[in-house]
C-alpha atoms as a PDB file:
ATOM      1  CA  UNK A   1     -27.958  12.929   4.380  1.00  0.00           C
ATOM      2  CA  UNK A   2     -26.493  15.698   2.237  1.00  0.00           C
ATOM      3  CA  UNK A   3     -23.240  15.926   4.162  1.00  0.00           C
ATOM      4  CA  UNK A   4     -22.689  11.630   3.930  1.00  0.00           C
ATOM      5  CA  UNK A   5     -23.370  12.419   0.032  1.00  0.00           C
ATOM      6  CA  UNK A   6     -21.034  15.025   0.292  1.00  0.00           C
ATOM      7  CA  UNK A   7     -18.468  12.620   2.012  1.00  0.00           C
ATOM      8  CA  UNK A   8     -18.866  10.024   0.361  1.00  0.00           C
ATOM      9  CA  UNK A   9     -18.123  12.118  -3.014  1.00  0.00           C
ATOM     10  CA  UNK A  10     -15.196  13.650  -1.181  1.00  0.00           C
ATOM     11  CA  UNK A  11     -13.567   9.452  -0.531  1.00  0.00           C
ATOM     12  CA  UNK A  12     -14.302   8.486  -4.188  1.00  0.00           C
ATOM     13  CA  UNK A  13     -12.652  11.167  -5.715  1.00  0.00           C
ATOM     14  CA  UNK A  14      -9.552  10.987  -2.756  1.00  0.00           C
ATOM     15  CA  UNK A  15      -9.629   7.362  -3.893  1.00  0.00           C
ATOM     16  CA  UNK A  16      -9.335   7.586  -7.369  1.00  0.00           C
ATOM     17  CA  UNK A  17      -6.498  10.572  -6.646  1.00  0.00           C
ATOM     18  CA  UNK A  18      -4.578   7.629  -4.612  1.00  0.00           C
ATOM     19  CA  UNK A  19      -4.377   5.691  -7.799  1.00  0.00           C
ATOM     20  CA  UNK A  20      -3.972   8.063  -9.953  1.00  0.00           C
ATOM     21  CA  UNK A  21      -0.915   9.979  -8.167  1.00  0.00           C
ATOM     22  CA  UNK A  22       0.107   6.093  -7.921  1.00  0.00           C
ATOM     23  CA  UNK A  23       0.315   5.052 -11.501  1.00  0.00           C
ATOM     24  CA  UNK A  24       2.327   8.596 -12.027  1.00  0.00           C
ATOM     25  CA  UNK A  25       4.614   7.813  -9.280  1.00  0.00           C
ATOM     26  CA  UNK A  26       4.275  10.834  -7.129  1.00  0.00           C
ATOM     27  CA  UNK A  27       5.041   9.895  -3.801  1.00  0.00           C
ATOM     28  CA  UNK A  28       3.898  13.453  -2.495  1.00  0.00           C
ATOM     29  CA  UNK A  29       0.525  13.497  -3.958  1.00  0.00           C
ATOM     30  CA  UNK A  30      -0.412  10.110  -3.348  1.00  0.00           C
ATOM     31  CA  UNK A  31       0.294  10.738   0.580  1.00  0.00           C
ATOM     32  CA  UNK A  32      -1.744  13.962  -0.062  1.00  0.00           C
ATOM     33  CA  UNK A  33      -4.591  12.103  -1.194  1.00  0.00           C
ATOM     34  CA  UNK A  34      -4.079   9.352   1.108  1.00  0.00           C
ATOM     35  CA  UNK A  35      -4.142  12.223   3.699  1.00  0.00           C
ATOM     36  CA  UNK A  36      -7.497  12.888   2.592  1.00  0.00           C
ATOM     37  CA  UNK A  37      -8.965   9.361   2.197  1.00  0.00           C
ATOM     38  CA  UNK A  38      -8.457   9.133   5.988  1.00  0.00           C
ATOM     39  CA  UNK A  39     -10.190  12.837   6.657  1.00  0.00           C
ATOM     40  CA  UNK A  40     -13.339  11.429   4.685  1.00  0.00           C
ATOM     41  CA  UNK A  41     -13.220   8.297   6.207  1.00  0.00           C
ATOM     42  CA  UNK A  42     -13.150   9.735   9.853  1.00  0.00           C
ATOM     43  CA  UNK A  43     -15.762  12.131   9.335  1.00  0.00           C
ATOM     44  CA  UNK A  44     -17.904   8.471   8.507  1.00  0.00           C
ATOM     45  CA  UNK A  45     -17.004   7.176  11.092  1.00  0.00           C
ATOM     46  CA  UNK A  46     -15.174   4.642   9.293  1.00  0.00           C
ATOM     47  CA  UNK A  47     -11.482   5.540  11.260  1.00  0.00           C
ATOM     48  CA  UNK A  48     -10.866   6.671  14.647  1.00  0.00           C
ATOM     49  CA  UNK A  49     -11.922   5.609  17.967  1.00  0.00           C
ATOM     50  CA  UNK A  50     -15.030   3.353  17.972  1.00  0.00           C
ATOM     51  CA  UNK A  51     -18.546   5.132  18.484  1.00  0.00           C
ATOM     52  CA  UNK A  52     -20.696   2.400  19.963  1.00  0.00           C
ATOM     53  CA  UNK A  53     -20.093   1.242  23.602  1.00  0.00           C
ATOM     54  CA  UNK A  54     -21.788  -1.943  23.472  1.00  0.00           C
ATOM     55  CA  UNK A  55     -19.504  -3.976  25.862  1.00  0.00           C
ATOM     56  CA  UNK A  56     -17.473  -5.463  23.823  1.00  0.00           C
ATOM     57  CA  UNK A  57     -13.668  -5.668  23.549  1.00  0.00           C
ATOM     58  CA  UNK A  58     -11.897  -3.674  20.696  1.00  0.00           C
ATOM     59  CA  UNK A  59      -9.639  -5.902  18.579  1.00  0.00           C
ATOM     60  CA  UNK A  60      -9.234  -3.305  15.910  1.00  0.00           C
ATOM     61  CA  UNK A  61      -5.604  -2.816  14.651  1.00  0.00           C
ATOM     62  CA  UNK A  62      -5.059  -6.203  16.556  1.00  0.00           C
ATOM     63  CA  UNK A  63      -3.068  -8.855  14.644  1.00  0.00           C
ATOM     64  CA  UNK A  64      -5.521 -12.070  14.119  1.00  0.00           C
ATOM     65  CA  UNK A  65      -3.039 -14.563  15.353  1.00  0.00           C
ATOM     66  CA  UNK A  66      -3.143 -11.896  19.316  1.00  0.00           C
ATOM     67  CA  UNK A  67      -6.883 -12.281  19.129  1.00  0.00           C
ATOM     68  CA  UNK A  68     -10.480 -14.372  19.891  1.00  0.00           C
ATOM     69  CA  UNK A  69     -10.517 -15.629  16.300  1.00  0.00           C
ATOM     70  CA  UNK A  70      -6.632 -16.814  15.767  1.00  0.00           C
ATOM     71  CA  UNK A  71      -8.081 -20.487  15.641  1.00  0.00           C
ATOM     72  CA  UNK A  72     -10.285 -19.432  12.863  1.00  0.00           C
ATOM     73  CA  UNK A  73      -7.723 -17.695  10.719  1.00  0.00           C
ATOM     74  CA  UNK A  74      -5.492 -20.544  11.127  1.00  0.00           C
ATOM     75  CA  UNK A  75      -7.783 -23.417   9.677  1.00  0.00           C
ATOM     76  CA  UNK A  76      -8.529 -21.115   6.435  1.00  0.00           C
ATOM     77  CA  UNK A  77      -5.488 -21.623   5.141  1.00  0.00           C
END
């Protein structure tokens, strides 16, 4: 649990970094931190391939209008 903690410290502070090098306009150390928001998140488990093999198909990084639940996109708006 100590290394999640650890993670999870690591994101918040990348996060707040994104912003931060954001509102200063510094392309290079926004993509830095943004760089490092995607190392925490992998290590998660958050990014990446998935980790469960339950059967199902992947429709991650799909468009919702290519996929099961276009239908249901369509009548919220």
């Amino acid at each position: 649990m100590d290394r999640r903690r650890e993670l999870v410290k690591a994101l918040m502070s990348a996060r707040r970094e994104v912003g931060a090098a954001a509102r200063r306009g510094d392309r290079a150390a926004e993509a830095l931190a943004r760089k490092a928001v995607d190392r925490c998140k992998r290590a998660l488990g958050e990014r990446g391939p998935v980790w469960w093999r339950d059967g199902s198909p992947d429709y991650t990084r799909k468009m919702v209008r290519n996929s099961p639940y276009a239908d249901w996109f369509e009548a919220l708006s």
